[in-house]
Protein backbone atom coordinates (compact mmCIF):
# COMPACT_ATOMS: atom_id res chain seq x y z
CA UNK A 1 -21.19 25.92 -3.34
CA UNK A 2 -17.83 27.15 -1.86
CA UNK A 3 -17.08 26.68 1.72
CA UNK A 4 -16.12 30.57 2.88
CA UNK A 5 -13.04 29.59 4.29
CA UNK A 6 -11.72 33.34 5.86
CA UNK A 7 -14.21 33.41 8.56
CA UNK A 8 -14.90 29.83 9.26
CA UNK A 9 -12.53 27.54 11.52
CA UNK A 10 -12.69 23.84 10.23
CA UNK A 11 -15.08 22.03 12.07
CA UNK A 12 -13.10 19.14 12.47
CA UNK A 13 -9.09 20.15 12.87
CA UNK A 14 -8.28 19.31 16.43
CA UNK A 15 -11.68 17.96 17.52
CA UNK A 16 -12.69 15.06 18.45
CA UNK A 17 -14.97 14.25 15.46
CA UNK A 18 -17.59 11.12 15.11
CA UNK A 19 -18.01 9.16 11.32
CA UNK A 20 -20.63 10.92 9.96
CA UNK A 21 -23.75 8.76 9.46
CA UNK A 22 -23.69 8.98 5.87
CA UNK A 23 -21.79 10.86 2.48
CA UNK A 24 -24.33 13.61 2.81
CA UNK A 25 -23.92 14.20 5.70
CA UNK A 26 -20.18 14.77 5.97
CA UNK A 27 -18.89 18.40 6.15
CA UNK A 28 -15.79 18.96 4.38
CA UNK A 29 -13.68 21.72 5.46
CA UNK A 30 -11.08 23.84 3.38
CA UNK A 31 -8.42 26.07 4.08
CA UNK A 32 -6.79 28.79 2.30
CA UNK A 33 -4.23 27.56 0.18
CA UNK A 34 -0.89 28.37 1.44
CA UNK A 35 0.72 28.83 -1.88
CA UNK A 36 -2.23 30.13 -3.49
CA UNK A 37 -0.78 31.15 -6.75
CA UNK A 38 1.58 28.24 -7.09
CA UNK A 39 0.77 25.54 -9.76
CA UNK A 40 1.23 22.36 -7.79
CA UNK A 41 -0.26 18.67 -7.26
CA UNK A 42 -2.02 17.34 -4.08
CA UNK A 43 -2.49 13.52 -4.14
CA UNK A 44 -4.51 11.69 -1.29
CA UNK A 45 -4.57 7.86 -1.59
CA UNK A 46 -7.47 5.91 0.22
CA UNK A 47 -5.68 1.94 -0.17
CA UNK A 48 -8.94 0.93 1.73
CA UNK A 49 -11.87 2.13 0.99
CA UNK A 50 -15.54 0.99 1.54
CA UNK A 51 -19.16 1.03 0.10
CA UNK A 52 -21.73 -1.40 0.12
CA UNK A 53 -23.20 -2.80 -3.12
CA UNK A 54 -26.40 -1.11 -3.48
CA UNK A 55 -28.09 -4.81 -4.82
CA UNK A 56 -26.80 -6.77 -2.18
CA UNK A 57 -25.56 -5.10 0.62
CA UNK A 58 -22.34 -7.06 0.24
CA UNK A 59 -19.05 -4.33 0.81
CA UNK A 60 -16.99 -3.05 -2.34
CA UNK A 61 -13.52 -2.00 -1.47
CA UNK A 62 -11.27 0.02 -3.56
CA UNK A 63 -8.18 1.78 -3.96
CA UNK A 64 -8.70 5.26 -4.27
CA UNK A 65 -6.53 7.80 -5.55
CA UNK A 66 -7.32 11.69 -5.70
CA UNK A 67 -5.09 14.42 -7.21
CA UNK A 68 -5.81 18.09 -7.81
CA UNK A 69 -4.07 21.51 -8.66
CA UNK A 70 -5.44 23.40 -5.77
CA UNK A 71 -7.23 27.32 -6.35
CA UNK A 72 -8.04 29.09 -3.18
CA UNK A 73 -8.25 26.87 -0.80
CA UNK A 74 -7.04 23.08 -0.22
CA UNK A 75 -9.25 20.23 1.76
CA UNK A 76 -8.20 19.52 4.90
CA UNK A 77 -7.53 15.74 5.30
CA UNK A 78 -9.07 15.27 8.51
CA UNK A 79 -12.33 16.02 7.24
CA UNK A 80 -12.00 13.99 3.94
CA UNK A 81 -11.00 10.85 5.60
CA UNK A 82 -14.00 11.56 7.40
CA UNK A 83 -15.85 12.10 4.35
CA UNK A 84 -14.53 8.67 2.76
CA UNK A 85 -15.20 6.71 5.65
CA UNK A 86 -18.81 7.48 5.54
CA UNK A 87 -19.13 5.61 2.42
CA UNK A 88 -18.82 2.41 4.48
CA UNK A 89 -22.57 2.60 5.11
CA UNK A 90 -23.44 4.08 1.69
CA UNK A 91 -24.97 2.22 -0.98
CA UNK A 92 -23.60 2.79 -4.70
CA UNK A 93 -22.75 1.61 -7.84
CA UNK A 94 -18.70 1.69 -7.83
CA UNK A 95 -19.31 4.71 -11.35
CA UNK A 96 -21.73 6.97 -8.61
CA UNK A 97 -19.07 6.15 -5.57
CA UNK A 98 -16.19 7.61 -7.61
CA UNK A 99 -17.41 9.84 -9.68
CA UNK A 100 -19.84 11.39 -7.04
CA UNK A 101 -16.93 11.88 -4.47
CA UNK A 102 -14.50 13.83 -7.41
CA UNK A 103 -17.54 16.40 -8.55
CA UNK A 104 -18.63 17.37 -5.10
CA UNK A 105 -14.58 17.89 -4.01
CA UNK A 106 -14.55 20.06 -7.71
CA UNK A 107 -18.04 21.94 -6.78
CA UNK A 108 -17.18 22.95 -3.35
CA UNK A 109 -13.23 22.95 -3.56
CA UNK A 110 -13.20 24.97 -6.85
CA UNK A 111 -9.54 23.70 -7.39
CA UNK A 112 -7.92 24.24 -10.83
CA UNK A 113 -8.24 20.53 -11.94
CA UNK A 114 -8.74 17.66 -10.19
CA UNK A 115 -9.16 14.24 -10.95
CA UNK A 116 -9.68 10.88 -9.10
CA UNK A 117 -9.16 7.02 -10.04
CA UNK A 118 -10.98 4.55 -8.47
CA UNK A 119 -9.68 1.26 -8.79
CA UNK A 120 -11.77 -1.31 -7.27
CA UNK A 121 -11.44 -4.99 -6.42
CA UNK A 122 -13.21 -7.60 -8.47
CA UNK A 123 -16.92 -8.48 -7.59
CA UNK A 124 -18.02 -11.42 -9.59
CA UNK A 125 -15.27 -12.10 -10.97
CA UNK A 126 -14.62 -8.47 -12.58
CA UNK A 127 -12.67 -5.59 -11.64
CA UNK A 128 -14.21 -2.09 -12.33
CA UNK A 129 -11.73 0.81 -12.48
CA UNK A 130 -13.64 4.37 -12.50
CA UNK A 131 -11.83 7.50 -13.50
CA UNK A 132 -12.97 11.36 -13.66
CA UNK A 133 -11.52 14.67 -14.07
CA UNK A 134 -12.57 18.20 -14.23
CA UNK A 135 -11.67 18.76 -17.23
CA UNK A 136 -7.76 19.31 -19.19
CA UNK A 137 -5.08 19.24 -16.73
CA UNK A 138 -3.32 22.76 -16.41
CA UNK A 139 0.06 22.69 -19.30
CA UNK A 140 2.40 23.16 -17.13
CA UNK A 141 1.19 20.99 -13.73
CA UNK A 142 3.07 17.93 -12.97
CA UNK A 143 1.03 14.80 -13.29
CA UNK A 144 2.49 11.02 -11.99
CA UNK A 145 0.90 8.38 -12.71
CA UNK A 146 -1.23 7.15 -9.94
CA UNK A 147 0.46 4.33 -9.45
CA UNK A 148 -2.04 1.97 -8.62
CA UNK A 149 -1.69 -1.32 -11.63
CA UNK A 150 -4.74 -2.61 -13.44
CA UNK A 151 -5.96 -5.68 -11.14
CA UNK A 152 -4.00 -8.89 -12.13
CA UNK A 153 -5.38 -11.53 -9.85
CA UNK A 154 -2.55 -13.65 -8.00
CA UNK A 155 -0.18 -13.62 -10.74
């Protein structure tokens, strides 16, 4: 479901705006695009991010990283950090965490492509890296590597 963004202020832009109490219950905002038209990337990077382990209640952390080729509208960052950081409460296997977080930006962004790695710290012993996309990347859209190295332990 798409946010409609031409009559709606974002809720949180400017506000004074509490963690949400859980994923669900976050409200992401989106704006139009300001080079609507334009085939570009937007990366957001989340170096700490938190869920709980749904078995034991024991905190996951992760590096996430999140690029897309905006459509209409962009996300406003306030409102995913906001989004992200609810997770700290949220129990979830690290595949629903990262997966979950890229289809609902893709359902309620509606970007051209968008994809998201989530590279996450070992838990007994074993790192799990997660990684989705919408689909093929636009030909001509610029795509970096993400940067983030497979987990190598202390060297």
């Amino acid at each position: 479901m798409t946010k409609d963004v031409s009559s709606s202020a974002p809720l949180h832009l400017g506000q004074h705006s509490a963690l949400p109490a859980s994923p669900d219950e976050a409200v992401l905002d989106y704006v139009p695009n300001p080079r609507a038209g334009s085939l570009y990337l937007v990366r957001f990077a989340a170096p700490e991010f938190t869920s709980l382990c749904p078995v034991t209640g024991q905190p996951d952390f992760a590096h996430l990283v999140i690029d897309y080729a905006p459509g209409d509208t962009i996300v406003e960052s306030k409102s995913l950090k906001l989004f992200l950081g609810a997770f700290r409460n949220h129990n979830g296997f690290h595949e629903d965490v990262t997966v979950g977080i890229g289809q609902r930006l893709f359902e309620e962004m509606q970007p051209q492509w968008l994809r998201i790695g989530g590279y996450w710290y070992p838990r007994g012993g074993i790192p799990i890296d997660v990684f989705w996309q919408s689909g093929k990347p636009p030909e001509a859209l610029w795509l970096p590597d993400q940067g983030v190295p497979s987990y190598r332990g202390r060297g």
